[in-house]
N, C-alpha and C. Protein backbone atom coordinates (compact mmCIF):
# COMPACT_ATOMS: atom_id res chain seq x y z
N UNK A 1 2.66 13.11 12.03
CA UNK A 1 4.08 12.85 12.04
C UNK A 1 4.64 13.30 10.70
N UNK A 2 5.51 14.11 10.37
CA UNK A 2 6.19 15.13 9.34
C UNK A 2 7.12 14.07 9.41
N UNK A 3 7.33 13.63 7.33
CA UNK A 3 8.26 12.77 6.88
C UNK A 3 9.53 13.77 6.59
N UNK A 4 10.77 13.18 7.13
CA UNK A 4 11.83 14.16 6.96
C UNK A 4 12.17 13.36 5.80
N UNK A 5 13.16 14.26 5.52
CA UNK A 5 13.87 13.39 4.37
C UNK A 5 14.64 12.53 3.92
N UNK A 6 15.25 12.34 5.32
CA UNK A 6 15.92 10.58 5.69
C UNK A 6 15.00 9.42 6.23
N UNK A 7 14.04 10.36 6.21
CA UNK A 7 13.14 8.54 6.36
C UNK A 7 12.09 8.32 5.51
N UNK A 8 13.46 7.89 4.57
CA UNK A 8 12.61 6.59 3.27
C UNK A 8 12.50 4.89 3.34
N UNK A 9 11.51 4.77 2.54
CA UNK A 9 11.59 3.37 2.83
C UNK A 9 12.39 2.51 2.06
N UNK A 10 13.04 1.31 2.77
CA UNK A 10 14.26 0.41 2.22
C UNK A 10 13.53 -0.54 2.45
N UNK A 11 13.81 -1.42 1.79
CA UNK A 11 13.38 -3.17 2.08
C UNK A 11 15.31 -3.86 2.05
N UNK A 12 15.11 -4.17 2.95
CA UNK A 12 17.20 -5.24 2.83
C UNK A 12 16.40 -6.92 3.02
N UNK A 13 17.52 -7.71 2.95
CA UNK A 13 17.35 -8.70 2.90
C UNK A 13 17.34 -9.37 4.31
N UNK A 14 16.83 -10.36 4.44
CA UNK A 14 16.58 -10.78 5.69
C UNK A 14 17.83 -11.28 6.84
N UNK A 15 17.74 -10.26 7.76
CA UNK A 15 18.62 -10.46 8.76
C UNK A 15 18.36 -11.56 10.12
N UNK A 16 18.85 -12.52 10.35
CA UNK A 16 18.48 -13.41 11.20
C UNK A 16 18.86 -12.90 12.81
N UNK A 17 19.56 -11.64 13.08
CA UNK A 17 19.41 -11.86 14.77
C UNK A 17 17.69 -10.16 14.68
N UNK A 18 17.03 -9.90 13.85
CA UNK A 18 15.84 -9.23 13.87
C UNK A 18 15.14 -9.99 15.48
N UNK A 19 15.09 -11.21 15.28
CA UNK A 19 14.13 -11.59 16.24
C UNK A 19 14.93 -11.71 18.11
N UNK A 20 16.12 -11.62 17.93
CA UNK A 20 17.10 -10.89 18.99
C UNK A 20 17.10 -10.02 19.35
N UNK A 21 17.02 -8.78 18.20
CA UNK A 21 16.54 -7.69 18.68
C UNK A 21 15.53 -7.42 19.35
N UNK A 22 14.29 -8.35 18.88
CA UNK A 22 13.02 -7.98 19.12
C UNK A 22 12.95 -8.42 21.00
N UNK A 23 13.48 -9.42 20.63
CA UNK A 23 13.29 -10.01 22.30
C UNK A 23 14.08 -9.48 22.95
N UNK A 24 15.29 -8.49 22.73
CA UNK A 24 15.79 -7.60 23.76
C UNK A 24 15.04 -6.04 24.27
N UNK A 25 14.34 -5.65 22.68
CA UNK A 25 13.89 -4.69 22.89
C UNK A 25 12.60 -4.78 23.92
N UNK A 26 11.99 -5.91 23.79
CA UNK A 26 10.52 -6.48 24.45
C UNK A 26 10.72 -6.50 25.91
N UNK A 27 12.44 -7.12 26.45
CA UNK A 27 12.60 -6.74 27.63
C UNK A 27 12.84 -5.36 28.15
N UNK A 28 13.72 -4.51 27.38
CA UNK A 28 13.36 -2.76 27.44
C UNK A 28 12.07 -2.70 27.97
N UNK A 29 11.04 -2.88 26.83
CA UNK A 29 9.96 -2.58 27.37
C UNK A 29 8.95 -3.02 28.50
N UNK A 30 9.12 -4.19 28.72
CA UNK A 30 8.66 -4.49 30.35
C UNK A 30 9.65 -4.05 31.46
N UNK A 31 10.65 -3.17 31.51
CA UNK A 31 11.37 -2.90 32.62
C UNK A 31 10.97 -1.32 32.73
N UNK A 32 9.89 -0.62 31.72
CA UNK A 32 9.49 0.78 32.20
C UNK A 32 8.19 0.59 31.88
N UNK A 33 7.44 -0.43 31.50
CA UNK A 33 6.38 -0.09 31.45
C UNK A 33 5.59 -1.35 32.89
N UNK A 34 4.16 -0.83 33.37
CA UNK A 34 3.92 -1.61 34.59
C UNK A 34 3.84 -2.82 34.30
N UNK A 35 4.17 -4.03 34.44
CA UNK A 35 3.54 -5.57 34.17
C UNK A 35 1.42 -5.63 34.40
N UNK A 36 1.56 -5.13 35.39
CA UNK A 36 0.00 -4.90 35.68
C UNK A 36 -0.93 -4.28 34.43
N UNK A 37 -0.18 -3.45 33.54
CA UNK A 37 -0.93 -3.05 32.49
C UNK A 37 -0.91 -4.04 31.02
N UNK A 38 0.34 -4.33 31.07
CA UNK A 38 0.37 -5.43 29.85
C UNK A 38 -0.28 -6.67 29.99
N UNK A 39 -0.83 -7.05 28.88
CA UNK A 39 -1.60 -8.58 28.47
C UNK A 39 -0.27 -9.30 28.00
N UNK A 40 0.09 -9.00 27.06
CA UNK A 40 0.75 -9.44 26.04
C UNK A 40 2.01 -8.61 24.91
N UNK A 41 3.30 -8.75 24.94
CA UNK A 41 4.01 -8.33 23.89
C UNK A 41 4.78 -9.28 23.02
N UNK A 42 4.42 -9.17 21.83
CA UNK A 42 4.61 -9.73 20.44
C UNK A 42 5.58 -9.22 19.55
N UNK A 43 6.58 -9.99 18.66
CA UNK A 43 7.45 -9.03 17.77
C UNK A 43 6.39 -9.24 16.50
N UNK A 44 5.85 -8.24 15.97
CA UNK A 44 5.06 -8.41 14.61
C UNK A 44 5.71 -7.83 13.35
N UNK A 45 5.20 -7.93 12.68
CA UNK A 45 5.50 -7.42 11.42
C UNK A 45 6.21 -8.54 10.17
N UNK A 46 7.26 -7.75 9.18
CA UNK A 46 7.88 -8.26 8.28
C UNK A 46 9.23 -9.08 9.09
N UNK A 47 9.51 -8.37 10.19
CA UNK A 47 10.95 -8.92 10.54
C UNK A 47 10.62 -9.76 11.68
N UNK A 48 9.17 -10.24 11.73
CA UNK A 48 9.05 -11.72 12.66
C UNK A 48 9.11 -12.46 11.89
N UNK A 49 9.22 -12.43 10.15
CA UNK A 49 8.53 -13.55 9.65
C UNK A 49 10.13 -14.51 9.03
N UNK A 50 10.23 -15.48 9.07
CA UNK A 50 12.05 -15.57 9.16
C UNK A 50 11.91 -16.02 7.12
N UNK A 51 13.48 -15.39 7.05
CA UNK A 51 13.45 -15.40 5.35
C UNK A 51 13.06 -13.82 5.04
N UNK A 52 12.55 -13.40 5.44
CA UNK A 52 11.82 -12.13 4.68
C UNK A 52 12.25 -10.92 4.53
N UNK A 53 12.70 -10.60 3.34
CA UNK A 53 13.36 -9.01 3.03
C UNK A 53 12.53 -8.10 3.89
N UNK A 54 13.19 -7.11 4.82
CA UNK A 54 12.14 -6.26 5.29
C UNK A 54 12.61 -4.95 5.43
N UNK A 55 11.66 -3.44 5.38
CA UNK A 55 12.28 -2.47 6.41
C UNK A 55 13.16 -2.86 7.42
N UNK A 56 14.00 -2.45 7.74
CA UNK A 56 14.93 -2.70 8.85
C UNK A 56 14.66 -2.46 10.45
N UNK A 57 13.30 -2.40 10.56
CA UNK A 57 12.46 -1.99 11.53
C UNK A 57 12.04 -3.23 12.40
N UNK A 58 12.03 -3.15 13.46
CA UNK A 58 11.48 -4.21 14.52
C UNK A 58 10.10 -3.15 14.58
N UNK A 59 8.95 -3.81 14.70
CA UNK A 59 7.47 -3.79 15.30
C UNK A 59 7.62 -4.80 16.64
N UNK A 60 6.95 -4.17 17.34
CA UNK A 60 6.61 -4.46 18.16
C UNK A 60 5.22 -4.11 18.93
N UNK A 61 4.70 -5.19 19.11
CA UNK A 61 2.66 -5.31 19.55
C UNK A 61 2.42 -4.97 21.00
N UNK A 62 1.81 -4.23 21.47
CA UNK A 62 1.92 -4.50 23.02
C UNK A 62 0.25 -4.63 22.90
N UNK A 63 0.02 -5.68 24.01
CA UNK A 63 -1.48 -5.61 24.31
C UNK A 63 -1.42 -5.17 25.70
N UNK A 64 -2.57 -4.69 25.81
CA UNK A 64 -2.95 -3.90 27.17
C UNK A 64 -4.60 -3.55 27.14
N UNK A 65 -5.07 -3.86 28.13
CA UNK A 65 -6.46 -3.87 28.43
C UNK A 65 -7.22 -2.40 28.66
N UNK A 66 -6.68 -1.47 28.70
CA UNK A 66 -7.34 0.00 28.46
C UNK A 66 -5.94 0.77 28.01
N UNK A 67 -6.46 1.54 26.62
CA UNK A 67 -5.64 2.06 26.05
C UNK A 67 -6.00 3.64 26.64
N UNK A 68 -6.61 3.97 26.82
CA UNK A 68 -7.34 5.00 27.95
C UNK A 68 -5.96 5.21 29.23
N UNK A 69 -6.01 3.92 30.01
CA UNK A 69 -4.44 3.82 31.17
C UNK A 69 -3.66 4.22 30.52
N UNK A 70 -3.31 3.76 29.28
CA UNK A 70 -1.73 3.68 29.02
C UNK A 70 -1.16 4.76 28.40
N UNK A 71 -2.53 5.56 27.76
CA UNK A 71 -2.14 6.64 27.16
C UNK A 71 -1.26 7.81 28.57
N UNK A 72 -1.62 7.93 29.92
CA UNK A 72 -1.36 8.55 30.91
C UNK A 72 -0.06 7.97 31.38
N UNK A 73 0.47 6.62 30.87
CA UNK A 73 1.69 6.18 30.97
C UNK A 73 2.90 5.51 30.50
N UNK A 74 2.50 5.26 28.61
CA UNK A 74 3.30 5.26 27.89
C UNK A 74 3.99 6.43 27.35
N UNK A 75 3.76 7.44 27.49
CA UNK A 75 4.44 8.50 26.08
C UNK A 75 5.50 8.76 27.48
N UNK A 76 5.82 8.94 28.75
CA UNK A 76 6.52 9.37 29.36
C UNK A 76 7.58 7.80 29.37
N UNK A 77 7.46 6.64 29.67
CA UNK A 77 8.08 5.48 30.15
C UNK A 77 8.49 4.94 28.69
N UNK A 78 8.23 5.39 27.48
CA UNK A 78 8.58 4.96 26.34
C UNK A 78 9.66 5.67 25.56
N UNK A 79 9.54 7.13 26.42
CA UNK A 79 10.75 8.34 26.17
C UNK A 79 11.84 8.22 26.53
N UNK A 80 11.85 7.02 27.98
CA UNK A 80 12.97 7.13 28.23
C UNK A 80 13.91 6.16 27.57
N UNK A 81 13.11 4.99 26.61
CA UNK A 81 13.94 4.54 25.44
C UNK A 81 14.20 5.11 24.13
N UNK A 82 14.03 6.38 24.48
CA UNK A 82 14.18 7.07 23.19
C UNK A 82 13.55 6.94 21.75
N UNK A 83 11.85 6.83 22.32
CA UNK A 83 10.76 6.35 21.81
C UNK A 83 10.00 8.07 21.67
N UNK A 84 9.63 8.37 20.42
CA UNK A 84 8.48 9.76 20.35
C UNK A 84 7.47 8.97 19.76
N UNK A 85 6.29 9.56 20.45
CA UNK A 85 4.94 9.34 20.32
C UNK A 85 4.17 10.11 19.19
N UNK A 86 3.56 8.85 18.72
CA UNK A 86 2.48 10.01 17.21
C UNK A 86 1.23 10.15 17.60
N UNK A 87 1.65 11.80 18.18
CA UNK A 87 0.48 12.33 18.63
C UNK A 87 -0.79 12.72 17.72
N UNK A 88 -0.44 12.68 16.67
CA UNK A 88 -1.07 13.35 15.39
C UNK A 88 -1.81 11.91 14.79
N UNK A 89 -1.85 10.76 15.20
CA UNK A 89 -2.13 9.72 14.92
C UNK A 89 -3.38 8.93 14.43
N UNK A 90 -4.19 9.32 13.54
CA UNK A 90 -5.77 9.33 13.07
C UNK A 90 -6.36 8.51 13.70
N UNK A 91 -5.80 7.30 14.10
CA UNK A 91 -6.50 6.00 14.63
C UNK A 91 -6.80 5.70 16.01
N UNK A 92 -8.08 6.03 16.52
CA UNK A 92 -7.53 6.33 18.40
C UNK A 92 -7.85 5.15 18.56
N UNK A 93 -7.56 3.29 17.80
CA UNK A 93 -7.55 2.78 18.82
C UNK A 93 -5.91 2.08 18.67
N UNK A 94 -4.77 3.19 18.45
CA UNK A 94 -3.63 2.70 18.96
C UNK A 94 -2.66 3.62 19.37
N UNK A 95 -1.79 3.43 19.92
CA UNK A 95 -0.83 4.45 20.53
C UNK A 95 -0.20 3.55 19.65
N UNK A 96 0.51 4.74 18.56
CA UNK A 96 1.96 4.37 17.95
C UNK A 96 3.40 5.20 18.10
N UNK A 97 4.37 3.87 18.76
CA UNK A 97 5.92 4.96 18.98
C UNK A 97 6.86 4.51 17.95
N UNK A 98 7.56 5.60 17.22
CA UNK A 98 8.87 4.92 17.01
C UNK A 98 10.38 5.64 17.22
N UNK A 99 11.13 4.56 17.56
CA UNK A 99 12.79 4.91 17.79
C UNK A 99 13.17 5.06 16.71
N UNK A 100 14.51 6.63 16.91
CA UNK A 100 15.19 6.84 15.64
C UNK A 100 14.93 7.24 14.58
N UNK A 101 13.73 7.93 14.41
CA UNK A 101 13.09 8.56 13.30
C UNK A 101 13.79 9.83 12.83
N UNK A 102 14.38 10.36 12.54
CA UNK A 102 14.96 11.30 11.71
C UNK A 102 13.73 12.48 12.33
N UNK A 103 13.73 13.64 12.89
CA UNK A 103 15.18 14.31 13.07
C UNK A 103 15.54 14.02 14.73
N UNK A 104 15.08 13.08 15.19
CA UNK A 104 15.15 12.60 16.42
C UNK A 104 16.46 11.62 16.37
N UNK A 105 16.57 10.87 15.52
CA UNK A 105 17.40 9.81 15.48
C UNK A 105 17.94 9.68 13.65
N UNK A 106 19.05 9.01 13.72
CA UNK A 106 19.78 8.96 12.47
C UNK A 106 18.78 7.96 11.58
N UNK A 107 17.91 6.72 12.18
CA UNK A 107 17.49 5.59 11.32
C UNK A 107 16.74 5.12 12.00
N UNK A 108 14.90 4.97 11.43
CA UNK A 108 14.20 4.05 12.68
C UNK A 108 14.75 2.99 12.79
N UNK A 109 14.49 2.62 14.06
CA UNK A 109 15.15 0.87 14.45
C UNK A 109 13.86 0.07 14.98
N UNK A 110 12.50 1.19 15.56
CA UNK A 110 11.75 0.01 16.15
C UNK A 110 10.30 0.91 15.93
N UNK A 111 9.17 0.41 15.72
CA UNK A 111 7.99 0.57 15.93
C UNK A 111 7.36 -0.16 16.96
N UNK A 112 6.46 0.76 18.08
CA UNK A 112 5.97 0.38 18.74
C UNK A 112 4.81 0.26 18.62
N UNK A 113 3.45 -0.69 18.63
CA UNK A 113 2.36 -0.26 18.47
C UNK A 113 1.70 -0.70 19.34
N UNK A 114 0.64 -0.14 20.42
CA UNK A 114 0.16 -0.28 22.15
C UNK A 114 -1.11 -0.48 21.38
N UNK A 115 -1.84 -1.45 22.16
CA UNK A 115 -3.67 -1.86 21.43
C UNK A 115 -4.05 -2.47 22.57
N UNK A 116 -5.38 -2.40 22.61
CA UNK A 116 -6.43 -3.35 23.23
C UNK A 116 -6.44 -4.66 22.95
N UNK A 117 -6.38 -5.83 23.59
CA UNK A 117 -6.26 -7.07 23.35
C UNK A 117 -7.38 -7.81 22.41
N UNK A 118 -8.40 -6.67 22.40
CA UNK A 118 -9.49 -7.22 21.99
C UNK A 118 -9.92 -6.50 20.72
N UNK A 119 -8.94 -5.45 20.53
CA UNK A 119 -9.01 -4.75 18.62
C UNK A 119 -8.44 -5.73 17.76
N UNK A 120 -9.30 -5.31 16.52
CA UNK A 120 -8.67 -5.69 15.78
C UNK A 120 -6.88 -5.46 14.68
N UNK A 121 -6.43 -4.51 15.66
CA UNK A 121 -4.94 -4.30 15.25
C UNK A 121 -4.43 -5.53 15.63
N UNK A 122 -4.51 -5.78 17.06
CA UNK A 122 -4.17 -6.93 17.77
C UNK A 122 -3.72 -8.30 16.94
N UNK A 123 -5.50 -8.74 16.87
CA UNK A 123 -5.61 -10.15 15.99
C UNK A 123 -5.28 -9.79 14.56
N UNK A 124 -5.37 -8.62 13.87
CA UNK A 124 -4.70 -8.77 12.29
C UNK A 124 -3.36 -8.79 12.24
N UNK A 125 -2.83 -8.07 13.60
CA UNK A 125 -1.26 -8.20 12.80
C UNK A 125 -0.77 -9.91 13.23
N UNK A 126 -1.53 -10.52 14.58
CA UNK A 126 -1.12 -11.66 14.68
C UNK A 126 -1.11 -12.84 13.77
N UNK A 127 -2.47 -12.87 12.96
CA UNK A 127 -2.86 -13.43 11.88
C UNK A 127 -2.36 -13.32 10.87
N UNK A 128 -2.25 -12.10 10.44
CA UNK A 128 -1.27 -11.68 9.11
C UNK A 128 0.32 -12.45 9.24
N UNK A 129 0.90 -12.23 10.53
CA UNK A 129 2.63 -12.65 10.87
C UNK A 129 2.52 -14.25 10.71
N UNK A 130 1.14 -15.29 11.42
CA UNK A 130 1.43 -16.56 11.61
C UNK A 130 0.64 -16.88 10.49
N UNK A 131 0.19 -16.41 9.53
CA UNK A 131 -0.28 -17.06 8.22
C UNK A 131 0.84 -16.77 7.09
N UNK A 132 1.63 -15.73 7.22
CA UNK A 132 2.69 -15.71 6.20
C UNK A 132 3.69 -16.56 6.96
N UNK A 133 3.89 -17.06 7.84
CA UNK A 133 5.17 -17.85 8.95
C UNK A 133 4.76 -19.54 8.21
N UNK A 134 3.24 -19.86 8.03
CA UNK A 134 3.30 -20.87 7.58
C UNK A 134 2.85 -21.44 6.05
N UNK A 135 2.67 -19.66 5.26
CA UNK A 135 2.53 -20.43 4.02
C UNK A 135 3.37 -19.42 3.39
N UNK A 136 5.01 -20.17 2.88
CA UNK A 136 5.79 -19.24 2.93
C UNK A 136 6.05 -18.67 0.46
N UNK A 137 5.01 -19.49 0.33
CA UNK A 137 4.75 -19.12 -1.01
C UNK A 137 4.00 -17.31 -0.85
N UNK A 138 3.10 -17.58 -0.02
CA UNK A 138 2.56 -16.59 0.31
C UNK A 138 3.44 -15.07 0.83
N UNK A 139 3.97 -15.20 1.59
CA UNK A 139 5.49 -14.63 2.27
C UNK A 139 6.48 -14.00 1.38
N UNK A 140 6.48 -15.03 -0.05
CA UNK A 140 6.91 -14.54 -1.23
C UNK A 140 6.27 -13.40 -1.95
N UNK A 141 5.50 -13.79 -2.34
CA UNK A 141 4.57 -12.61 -2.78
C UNK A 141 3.95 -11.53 -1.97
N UNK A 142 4.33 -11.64 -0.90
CA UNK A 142 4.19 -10.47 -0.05
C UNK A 142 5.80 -9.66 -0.22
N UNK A 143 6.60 -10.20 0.07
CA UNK A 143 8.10 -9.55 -0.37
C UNK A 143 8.26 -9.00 -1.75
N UNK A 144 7.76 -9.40 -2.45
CA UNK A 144 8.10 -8.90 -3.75
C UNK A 144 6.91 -7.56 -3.78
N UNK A 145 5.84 -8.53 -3.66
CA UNK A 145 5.00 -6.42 -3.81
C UNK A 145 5.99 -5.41 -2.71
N UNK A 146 6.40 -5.78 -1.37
CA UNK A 146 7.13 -4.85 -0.92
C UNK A 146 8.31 -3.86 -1.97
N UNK A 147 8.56 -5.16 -2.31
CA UNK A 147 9.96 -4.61 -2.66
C UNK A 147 9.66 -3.69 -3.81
N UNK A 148 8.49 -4.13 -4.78
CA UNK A 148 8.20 -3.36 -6.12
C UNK A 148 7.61 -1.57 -5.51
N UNK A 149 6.86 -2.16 -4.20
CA UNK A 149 6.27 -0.56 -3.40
C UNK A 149 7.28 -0.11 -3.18
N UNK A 150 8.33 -0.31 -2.21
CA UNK A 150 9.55 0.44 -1.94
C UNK A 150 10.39 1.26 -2.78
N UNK A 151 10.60 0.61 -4.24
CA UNK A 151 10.80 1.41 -5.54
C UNK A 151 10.18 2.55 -5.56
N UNK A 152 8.83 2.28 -5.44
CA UNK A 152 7.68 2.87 -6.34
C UNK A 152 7.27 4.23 -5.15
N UNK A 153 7.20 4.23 -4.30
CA UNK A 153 7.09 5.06 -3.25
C UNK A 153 8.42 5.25 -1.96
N UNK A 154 9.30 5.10 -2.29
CA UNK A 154 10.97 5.22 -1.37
C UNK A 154 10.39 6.26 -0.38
N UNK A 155 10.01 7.46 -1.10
CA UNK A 155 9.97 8.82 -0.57
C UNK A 155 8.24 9.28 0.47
N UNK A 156 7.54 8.10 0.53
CA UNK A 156 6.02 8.03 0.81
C UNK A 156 5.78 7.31 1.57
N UNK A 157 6.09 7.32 2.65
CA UNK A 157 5.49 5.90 3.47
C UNK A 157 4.06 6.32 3.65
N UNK A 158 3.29 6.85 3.56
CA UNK A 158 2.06 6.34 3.70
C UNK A 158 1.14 5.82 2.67
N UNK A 159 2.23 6.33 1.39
CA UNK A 159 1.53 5.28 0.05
C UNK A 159 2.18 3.88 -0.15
N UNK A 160 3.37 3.93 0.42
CA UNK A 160 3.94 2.23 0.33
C UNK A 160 3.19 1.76 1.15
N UNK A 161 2.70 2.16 2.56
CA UNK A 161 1.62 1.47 3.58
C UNK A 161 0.21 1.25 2.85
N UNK A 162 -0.65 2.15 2.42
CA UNK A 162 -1.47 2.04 1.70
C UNK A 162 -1.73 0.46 0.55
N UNK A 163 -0.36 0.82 -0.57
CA UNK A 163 -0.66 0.12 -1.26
C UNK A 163 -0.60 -1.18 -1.14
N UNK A 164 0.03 -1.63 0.08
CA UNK A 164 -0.28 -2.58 0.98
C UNK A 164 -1.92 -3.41 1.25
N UNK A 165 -2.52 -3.06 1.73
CA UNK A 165 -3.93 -3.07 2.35
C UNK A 165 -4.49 -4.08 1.46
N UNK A 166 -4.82 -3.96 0.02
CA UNK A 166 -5.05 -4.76 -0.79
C UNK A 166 -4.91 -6.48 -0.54
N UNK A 167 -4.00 -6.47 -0.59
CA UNK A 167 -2.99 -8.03 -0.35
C UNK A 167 -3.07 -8.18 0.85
N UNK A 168 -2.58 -7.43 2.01
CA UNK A 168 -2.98 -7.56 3.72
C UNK A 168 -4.44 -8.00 3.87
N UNK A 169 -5.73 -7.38 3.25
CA UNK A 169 -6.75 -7.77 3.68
C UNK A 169 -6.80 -9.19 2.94
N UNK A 170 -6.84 -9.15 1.94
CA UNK A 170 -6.63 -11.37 1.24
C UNK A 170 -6.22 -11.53 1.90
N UNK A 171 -4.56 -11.82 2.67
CA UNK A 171 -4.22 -12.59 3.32
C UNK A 171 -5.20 -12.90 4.81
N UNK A 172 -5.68 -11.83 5.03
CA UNK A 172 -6.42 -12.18 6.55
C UNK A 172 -7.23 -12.37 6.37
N UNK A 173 -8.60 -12.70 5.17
CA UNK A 173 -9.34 -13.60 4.99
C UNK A 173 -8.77 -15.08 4.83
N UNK A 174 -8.00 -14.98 4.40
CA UNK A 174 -7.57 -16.56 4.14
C UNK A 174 -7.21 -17.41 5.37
N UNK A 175 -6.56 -16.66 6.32
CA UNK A 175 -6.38 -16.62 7.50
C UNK A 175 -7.18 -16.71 8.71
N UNK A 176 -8.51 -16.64 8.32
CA UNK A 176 -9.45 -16.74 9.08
C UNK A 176 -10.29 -17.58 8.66
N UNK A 177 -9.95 -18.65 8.02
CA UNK A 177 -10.85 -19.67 7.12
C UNK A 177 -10.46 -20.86 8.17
């Protein structure tokens, strides 16, 4: 996926209808994708966690029991929300979409990320969202390294993601205690 040059990373301050969005967009997505294939859809990320400066981005988790199926029927039923697929995507155990990405769209608005119920994308991002939801000292210091990465890499999202990982993996040990 080729970074254009309008999609840098922002951190804003925490918007309270994020999780409105999320649950409208979540219905989008069960009205084109089969019920029979989904386990489970989750709003994850920074903008589930309430309080929290974030990208302005909704994530969104889908579980589904063969990512093998879905690959033959997400990239078409996800297009028609004006969702492009990262085909170029190193990690084959997720299908990742997002809306609005520049030069497709003026501003992402949503990340999609499709997994096996039983990867570990699944349980880290769940763990990561409900361990910063209840230790919100923690939540803090996750916002602020954002915000110092966002400075520090505006123009890089895959080094503001990166420099992430550090602090993401502590938190999900702690999280699993």
């Amino acid at each position: 996926m080729k970074i254009h040059k309008d999609d840098f990373v922002e951190i804003v301050a925490f918007y309270p209808e994020w999780s409105v969005r999320a649950d409208a967009e979540i219905q989008k997505l069960r009205s084109v994708l089969p019920s029979s294939s989904i386990i489970d859809i989750q709003h994850v990320g920074s903008t589930a966690i309430p309080g929290m400066a974030a990208k302005p981005i909704i994530d969104i988790q889908i579980a589904v029991s063969s990512l093998e199926q879905m690959k033959t029927i997400a990239i078409l039923a996800l297009k028609k929300l004006d969702y492009e697929y990262w085909y170029e995507n190193p990690d084959p155990e997720r299908m990742f979409f997002v809306k609005g990405m520049p030069p497709f769209g003026e501003k992402r608005t949503h990340h999609v990320h499709i997994v096996e119920k039983t990867s570990r994308h699944w349980t880290d991002k769940i763990h990561f969202r409900d361990y910063l939801i209840q230790h919100p000292e923690v939540a803090d210091e996750y916002q602020k390294l954002k915000i110092m990465l966002a400075e520090q890499y505006t123009y890089d999202r895959e080094k503001y993601t990166n420099a992430k990982d550090e602090f993401i993996e502590k938190v999900l040990k702690l999280s699993k205690k």
